[in-house]
PDB file of N, CA and C in Angstrom:
ATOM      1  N   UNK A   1     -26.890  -6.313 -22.597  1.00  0.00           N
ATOM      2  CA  UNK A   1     -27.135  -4.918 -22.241  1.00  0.00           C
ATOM      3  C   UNK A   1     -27.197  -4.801 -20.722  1.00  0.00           C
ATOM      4  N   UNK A   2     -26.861  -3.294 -20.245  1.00  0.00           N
ATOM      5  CA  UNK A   2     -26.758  -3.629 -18.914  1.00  0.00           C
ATOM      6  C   UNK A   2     -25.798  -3.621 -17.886  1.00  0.00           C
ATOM      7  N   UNK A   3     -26.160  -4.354 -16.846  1.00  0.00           N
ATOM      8  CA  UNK A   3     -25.175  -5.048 -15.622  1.00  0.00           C
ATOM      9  C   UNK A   3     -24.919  -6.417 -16.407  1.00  0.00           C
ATOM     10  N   UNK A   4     -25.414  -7.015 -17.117  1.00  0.00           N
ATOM     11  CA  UNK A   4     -25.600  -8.511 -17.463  1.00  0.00           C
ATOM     12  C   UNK A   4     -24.103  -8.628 -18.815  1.00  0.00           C
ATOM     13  N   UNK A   5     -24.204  -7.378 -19.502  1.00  0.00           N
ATOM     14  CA  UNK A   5     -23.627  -7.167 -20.736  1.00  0.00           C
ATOM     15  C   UNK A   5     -22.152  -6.938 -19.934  1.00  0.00           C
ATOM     16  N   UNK A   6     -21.985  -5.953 -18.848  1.00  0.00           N
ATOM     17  CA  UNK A   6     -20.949  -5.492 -18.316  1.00  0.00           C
ATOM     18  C   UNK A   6     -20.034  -6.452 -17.123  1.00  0.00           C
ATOM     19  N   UNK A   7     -20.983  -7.380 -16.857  1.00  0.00           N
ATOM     20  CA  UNK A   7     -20.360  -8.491 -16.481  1.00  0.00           C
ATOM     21  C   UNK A   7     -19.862  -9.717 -17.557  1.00  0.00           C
ATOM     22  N   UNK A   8     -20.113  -9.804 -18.382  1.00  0.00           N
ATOM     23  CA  UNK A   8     -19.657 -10.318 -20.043  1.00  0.00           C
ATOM     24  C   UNK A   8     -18.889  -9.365 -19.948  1.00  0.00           C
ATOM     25  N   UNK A   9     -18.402  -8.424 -20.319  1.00  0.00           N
ATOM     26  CA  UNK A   9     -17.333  -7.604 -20.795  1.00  0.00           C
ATOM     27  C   UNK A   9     -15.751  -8.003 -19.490  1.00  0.00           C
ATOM     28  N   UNK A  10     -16.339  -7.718 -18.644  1.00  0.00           N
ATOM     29  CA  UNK A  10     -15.227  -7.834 -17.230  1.00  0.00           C
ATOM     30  C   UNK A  10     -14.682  -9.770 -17.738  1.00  0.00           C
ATOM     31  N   UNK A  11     -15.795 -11.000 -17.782  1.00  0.00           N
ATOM     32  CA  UNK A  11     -14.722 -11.634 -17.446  1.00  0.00           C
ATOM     33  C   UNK A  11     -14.275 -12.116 -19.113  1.00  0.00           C
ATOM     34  N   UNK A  12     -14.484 -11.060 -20.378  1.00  0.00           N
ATOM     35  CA  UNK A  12     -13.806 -11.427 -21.574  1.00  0.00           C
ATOM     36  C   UNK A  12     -12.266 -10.601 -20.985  1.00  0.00           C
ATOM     37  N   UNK A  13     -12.241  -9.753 -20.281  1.00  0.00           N
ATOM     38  CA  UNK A  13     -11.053  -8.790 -20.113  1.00  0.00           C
ATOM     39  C   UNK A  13     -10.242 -10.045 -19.014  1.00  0.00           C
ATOM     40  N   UNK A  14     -10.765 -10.324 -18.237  1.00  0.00           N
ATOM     41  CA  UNK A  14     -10.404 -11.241 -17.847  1.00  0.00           C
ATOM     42  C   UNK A  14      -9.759 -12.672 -17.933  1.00  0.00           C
ATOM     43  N   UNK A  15     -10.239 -12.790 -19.296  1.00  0.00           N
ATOM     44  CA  UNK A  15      -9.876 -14.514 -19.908  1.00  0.00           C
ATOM     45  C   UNK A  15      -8.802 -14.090 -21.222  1.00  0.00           C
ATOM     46  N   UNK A  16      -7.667 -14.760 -21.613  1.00  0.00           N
ATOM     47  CA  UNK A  16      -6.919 -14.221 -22.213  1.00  0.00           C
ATOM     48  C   UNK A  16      -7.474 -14.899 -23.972  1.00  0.00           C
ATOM     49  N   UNK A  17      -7.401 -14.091 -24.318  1.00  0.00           N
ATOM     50  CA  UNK A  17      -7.748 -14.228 -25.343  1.00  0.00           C
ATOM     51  C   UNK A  17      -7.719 -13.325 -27.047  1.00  0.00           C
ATOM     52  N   UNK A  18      -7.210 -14.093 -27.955  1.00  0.00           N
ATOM     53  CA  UNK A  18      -7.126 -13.092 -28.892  1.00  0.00           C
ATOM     54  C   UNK A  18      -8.294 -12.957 -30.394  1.00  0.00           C
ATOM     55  N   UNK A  19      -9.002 -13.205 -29.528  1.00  0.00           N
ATOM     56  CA  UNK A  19     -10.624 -13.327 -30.742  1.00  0.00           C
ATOM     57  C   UNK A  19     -10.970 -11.636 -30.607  1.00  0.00           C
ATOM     58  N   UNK A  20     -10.580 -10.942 -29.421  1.00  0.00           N
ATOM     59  CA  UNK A  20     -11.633  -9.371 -28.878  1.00  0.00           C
ATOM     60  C   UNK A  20     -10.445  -8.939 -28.517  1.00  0.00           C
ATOM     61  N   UNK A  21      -9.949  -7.666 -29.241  1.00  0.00           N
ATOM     62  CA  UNK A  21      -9.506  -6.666 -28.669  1.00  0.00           C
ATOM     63  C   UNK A  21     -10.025  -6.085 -27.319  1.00  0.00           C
ATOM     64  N   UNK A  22      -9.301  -6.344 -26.237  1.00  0.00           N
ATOM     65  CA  UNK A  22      -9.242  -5.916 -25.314  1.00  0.00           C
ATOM     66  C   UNK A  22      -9.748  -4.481 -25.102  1.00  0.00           C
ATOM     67  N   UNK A  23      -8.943  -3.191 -25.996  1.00  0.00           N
ATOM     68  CA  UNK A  23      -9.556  -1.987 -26.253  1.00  0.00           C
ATOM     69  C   UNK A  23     -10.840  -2.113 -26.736  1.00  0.00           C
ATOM     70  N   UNK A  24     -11.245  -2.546 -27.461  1.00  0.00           N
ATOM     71  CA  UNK A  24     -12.589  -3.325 -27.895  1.00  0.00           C
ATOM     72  C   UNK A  24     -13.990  -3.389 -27.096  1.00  0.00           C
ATOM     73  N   UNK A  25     -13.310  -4.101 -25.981  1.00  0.00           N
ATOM     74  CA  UNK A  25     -14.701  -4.470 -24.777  1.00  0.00           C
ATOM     75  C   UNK A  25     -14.631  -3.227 -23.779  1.00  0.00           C
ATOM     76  N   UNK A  26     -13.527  -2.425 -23.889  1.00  0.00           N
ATOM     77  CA  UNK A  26     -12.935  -1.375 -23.048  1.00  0.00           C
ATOM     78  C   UNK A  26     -14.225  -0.194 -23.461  1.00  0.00           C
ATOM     79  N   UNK A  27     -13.982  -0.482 -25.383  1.00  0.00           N
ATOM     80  CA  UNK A  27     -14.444   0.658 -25.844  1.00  0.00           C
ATOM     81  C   UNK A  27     -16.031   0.450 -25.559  1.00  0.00           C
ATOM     82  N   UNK A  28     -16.403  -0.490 -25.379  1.00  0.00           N
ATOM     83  CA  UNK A  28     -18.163  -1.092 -24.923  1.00  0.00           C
ATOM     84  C   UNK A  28     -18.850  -0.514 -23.717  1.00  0.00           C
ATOM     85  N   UNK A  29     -17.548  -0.778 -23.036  1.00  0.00           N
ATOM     86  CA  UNK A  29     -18.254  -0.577 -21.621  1.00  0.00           C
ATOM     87  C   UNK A  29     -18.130   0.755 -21.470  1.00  0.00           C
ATOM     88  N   UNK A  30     -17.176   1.745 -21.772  1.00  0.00           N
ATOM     89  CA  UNK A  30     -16.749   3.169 -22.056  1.00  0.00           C
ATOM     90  C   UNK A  30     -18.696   3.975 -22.474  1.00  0.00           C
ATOM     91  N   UNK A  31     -18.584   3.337 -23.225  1.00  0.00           N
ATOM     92  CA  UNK A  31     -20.096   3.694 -24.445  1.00  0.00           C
ATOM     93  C   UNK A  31     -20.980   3.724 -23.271  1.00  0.00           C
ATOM     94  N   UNK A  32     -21.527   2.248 -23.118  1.00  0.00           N
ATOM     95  CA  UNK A  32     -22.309   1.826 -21.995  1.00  0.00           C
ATOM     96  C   UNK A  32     -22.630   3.104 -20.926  1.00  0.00           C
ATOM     97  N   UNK A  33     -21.507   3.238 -20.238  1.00  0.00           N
ATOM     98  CA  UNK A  33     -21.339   3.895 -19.381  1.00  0.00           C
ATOM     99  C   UNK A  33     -21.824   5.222 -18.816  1.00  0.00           C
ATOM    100  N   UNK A  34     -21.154   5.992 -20.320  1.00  0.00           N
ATOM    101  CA  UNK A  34     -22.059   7.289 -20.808  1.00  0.00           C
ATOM    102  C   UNK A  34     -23.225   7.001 -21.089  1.00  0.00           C
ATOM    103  N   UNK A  35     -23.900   6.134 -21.678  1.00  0.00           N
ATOM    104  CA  UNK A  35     -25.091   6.116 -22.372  1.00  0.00           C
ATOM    105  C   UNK A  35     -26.124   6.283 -21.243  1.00  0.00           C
ATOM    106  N   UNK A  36     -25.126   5.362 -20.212  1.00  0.00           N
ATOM    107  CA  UNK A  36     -26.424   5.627 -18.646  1.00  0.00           C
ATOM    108  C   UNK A  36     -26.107   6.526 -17.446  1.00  0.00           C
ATOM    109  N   UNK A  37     -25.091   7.093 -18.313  1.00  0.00           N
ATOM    110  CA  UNK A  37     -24.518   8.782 -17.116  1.00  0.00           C
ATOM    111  C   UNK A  37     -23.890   8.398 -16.368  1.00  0.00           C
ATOM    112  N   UNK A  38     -22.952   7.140 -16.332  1.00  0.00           N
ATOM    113  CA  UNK A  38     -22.429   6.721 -15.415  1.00  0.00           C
ATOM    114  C   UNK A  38     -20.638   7.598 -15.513  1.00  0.00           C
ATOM    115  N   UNK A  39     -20.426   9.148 -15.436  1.00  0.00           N
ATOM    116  CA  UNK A  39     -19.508   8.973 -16.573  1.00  0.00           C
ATOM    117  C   UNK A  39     -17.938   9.181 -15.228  1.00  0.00           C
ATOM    118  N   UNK A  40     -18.673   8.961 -14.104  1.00  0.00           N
ATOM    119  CA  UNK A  40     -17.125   8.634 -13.174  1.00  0.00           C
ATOM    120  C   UNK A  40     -16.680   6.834 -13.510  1.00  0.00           C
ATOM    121  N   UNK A  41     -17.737   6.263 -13.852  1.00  0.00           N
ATOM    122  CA  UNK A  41     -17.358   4.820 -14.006  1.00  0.00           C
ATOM    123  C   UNK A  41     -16.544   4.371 -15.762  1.00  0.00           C
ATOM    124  N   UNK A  42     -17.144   5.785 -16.267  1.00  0.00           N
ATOM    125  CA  UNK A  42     -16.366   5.714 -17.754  1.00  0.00           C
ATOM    126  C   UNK A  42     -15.252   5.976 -17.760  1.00  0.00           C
ATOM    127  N   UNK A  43     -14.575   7.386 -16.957  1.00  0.00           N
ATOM    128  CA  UNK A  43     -13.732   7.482 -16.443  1.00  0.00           C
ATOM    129  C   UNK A  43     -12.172   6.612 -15.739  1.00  0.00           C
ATOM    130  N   UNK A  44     -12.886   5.791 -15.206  1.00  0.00           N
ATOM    131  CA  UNK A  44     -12.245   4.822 -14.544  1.00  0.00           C
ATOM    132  C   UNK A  44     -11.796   3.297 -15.440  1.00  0.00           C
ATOM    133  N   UNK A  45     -13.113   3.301 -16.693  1.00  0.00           N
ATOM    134  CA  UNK A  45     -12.390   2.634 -17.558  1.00  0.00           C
ATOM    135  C   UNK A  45     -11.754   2.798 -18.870  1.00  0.00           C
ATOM    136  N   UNK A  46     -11.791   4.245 -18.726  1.00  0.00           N
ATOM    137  CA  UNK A  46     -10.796   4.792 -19.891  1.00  0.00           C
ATOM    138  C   UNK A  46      -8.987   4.607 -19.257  1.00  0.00           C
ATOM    139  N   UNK A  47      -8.813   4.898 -17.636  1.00  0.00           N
ATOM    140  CA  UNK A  47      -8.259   4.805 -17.491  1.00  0.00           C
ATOM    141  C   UNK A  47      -7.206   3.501 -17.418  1.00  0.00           C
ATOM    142  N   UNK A  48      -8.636   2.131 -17.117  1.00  0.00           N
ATOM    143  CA  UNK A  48      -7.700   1.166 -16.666  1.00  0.00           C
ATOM    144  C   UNK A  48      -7.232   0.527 -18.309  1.00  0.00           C
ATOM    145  N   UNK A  49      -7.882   1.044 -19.948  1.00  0.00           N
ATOM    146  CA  UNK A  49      -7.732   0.780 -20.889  1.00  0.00           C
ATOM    147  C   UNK A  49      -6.864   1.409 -21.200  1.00  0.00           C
ATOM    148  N   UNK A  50      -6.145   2.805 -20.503  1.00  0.00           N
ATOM    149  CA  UNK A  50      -5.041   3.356 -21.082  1.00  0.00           C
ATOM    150  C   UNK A  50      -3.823   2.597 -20.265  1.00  0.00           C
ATOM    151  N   UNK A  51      -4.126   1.538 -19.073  1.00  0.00           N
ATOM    152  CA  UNK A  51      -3.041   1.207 -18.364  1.00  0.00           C
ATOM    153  C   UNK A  51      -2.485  -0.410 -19.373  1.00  0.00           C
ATOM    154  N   UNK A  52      -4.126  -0.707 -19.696  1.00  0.00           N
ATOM    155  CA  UNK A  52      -4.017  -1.824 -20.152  1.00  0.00           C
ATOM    156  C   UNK A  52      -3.575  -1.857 -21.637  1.00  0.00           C
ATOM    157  N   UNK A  53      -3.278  -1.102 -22.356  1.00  0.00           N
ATOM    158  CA  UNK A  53      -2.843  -1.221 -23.097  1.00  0.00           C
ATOM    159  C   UNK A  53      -2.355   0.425 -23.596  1.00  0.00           C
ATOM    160  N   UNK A  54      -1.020   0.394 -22.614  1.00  0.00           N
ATOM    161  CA  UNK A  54      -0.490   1.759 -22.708  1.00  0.00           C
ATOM    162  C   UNK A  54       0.181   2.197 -24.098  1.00  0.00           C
ATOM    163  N   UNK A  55       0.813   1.432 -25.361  1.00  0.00           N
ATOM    164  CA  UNK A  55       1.313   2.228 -26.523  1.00  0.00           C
ATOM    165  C   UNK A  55      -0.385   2.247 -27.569  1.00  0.00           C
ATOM    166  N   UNK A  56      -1.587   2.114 -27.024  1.00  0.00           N
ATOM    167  CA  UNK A  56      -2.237   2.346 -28.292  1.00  0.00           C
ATOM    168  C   UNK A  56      -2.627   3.883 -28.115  1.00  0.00           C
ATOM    169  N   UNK A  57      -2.975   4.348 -28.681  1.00  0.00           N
ATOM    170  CA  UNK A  57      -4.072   5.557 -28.584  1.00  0.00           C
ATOM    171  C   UNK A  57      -5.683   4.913 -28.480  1.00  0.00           C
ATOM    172  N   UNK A  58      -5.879   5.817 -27.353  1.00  0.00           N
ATOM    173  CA  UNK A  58      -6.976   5.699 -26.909  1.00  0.00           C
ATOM    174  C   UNK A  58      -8.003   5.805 -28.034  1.00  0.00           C
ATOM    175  N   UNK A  59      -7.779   7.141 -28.798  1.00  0.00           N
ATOM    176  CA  UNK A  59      -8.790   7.777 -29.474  1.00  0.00           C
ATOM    177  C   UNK A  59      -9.070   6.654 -30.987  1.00  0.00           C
ATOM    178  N   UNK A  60      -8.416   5.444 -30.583  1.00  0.00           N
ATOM    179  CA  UNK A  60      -9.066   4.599 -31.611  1.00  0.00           C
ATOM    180  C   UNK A  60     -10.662   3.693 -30.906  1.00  0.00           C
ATOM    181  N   UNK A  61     -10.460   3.530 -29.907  1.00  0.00           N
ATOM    182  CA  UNK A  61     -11.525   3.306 -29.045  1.00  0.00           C
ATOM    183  C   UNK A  61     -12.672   4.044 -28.852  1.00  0.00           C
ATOM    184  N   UNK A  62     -12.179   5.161 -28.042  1.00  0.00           N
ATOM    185  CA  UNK A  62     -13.039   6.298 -27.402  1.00  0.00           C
ATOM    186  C   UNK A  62     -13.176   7.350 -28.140  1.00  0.00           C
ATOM    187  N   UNK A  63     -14.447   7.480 -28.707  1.00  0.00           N
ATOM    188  CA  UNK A  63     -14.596   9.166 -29.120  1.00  0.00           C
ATOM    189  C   UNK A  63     -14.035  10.163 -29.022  1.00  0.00           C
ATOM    190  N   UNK A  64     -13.537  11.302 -29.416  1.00  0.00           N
ATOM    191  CA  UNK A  64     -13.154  11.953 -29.141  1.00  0.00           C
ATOM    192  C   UNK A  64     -13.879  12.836 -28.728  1.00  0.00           C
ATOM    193  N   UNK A  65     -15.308  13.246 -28.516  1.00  0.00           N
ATOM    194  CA  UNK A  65     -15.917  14.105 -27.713  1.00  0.00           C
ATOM    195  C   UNK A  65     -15.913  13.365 -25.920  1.00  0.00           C
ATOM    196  N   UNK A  66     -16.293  12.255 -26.101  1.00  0.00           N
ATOM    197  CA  UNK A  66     -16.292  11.563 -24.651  1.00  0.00           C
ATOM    198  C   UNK A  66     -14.626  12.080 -24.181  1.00  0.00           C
ATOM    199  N   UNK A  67     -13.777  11.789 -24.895  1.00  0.00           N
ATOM    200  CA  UNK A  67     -12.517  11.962 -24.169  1.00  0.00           C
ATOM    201  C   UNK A  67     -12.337  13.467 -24.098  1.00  0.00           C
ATOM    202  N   UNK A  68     -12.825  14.337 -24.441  1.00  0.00           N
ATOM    203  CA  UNK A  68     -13.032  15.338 -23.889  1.00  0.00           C
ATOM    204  C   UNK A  68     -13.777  15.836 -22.943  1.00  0.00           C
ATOM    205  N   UNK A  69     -15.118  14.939 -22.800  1.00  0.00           N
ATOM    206  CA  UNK A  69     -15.703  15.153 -21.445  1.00  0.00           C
ATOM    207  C   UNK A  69     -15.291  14.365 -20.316  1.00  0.00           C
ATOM    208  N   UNK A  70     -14.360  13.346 -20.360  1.00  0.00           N
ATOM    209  CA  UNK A  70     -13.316  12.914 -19.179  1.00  0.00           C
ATOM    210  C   UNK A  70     -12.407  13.998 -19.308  1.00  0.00           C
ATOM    211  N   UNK A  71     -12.203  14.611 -19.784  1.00  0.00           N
ATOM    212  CA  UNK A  71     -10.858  15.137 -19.612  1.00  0.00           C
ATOM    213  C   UNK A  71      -9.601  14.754 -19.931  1.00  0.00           C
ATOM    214  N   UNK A  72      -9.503  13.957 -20.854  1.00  0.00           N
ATOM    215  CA  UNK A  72      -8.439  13.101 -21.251  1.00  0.00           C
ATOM    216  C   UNK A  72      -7.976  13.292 -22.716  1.00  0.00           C
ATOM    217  N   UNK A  73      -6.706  13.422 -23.014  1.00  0.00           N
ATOM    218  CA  UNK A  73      -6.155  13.623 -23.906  1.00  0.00           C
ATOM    219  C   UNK A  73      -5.702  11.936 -24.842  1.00  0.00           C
ATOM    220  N   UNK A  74      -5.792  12.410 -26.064  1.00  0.00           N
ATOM    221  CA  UNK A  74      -5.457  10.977 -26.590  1.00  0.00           C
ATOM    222  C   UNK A  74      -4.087  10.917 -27.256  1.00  0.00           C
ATOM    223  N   UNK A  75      -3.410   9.787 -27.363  1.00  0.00           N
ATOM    224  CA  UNK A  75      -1.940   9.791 -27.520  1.00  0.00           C
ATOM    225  C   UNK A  75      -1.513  10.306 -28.752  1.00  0.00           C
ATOM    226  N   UNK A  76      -2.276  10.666 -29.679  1.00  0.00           N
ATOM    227  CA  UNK A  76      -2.122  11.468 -31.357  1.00  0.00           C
ATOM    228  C   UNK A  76      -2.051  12.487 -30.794  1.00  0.00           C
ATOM    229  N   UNK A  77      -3.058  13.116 -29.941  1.00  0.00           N
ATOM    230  CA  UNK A  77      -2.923  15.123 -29.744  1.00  0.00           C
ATOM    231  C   UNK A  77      -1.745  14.926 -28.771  1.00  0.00           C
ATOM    232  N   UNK A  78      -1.360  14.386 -27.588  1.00  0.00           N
ATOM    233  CA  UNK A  78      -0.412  14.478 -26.909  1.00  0.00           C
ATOM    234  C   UNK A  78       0.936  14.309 -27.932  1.00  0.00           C
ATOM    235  N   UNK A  79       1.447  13.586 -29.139  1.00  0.00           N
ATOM    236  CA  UNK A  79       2.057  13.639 -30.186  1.00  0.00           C
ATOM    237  C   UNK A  79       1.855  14.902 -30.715  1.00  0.00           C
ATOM    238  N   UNK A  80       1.004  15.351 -31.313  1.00  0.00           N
ATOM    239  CA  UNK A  80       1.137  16.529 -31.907  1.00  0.00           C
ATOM    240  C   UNK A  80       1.528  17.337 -31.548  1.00  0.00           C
ATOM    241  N   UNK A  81       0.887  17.802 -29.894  1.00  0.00           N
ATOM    242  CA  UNK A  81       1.349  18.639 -29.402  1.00  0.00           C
ATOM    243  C   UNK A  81       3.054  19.317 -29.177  1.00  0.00           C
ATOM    244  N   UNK A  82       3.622  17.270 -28.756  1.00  0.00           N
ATOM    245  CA  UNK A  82       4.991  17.829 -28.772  1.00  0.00           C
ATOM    246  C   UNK A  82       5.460  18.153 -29.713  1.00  0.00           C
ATOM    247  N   UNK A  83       4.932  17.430 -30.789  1.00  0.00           N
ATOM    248  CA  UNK A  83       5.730  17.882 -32.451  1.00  0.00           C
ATOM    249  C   UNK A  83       5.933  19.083 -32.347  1.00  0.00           C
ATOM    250  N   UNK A  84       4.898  19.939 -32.108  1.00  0.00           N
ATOM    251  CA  UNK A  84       4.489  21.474 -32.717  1.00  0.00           C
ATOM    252  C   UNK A  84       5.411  21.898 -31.397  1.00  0.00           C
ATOM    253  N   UNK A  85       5.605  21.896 -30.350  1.00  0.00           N
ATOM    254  CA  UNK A  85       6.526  22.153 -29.797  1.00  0.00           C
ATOM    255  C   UNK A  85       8.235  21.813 -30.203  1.00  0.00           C
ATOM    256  N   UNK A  86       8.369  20.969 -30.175  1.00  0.00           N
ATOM    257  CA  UNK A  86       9.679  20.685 -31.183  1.00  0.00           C
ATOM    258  C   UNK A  86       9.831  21.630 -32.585  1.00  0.00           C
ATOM    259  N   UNK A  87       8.729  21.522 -32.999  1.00  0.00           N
ATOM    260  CA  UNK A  87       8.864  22.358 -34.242  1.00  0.00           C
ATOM    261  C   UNK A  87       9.287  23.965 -33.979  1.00  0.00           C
ATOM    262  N   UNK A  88       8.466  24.612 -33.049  1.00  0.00           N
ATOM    263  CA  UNK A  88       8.244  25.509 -32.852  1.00  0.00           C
ATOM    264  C   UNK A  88      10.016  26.056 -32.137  1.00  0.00           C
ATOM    265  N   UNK A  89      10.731  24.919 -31.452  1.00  0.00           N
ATOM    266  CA  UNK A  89      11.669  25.566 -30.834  1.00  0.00           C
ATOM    267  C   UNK A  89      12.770  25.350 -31.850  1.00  0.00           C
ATOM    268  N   UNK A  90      12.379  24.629 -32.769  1.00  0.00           N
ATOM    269  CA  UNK A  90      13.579  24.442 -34.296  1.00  0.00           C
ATOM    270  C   UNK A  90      13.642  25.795 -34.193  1.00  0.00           C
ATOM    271  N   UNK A  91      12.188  26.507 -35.050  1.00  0.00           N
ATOM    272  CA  UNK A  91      12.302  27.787 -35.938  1.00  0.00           C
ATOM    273  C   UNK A  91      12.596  28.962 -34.770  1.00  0.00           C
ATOM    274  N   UNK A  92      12.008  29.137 -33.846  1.00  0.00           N
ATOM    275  CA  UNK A  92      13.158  29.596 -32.870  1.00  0.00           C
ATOM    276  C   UNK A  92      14.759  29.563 -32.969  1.00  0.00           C
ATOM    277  N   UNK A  93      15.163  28.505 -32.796  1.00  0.00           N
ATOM    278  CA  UNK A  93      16.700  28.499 -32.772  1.00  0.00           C
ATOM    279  C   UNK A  93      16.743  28.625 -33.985  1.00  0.00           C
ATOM    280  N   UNK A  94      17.072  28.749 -35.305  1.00  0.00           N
ATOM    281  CA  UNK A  94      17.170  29.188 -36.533  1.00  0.00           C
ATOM    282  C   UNK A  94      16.849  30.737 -36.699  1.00  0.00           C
ATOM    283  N   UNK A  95      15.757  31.150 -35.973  1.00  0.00           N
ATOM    284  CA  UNK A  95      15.485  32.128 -36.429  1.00  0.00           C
ATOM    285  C   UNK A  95      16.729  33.226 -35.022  1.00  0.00           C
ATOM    286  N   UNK A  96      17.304  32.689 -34.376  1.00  0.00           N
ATOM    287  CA  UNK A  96      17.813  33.173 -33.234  1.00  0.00           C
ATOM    288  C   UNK A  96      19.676  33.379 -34.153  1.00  0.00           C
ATOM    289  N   UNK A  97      19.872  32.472 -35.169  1.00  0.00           N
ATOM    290  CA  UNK A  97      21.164  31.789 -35.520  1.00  0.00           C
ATOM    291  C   UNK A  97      21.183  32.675 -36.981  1.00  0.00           C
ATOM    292  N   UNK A  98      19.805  33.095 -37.485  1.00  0.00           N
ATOM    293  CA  UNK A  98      20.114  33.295 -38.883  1.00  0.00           C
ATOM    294  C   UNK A  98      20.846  34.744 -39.001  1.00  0.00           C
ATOM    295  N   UNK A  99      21.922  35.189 -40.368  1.00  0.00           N
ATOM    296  CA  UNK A  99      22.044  36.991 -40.025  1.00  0.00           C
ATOM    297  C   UNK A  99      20.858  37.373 -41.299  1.00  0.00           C
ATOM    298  N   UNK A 100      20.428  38.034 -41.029  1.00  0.00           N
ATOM    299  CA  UNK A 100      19.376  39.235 -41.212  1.00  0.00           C
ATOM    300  C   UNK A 100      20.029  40.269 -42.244  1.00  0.00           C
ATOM    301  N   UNK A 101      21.290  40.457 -41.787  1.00  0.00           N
ATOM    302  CA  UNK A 101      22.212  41.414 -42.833  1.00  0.00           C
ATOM    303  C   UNK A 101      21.431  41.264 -44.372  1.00  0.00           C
ATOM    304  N   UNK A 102      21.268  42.269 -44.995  1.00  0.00           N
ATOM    305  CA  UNK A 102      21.254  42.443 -46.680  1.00  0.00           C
ATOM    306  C   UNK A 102      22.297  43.011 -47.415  1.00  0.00           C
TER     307      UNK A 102
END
């Protein structure tokens, strides 16, 4: 717990290894972080967990209320979003193409 816990976390991220998901100790110290209001330092490791392991979604890690109080979007809603955009410009062009005639 701690500085003591968060220095354990830094050199497991550090040592390569496949016993701990990396997102894992990410998601620890993330917690941690908030828990002691630290939340520019949560910030900073949401970010280096989205660098460090850029195809996962975050939001398997991080809460989704915390990633809303960073300000950060997680890679499912950024997906959705475009879907529903894609979707949205289908039925557009269909609805632009169809005749209407009866």
């Amino acid at each position: 717990e701690g500085q003591g816990g968060m220095a354990q976390c830094q050199l497991l991220l550090n040592t390569p290894t496949d016993l701990v998901r990396c997102g894992d100790i990410y998601s620890l110290m993330i917690e941690h972080a908030t828990k002691v209001g630290d939340w520019k330092l949560a910030a900073q490791l949401a970010q280096q967990l989205r660098k460090a392991q850029p195809h996962d979604n975050i939001a398997l890690y991080v809460p989704r209320d915390v990633l809303e109080r960073l300000g950060i979007t997680s890679q499912a809603e950024d997906d959705e979003d475009q879907g529903q955009e894609v979707e949205e410009e289908v039925v557009e062009e269909v609805v632009r193409h169809a005749d209407f005639t009866i």
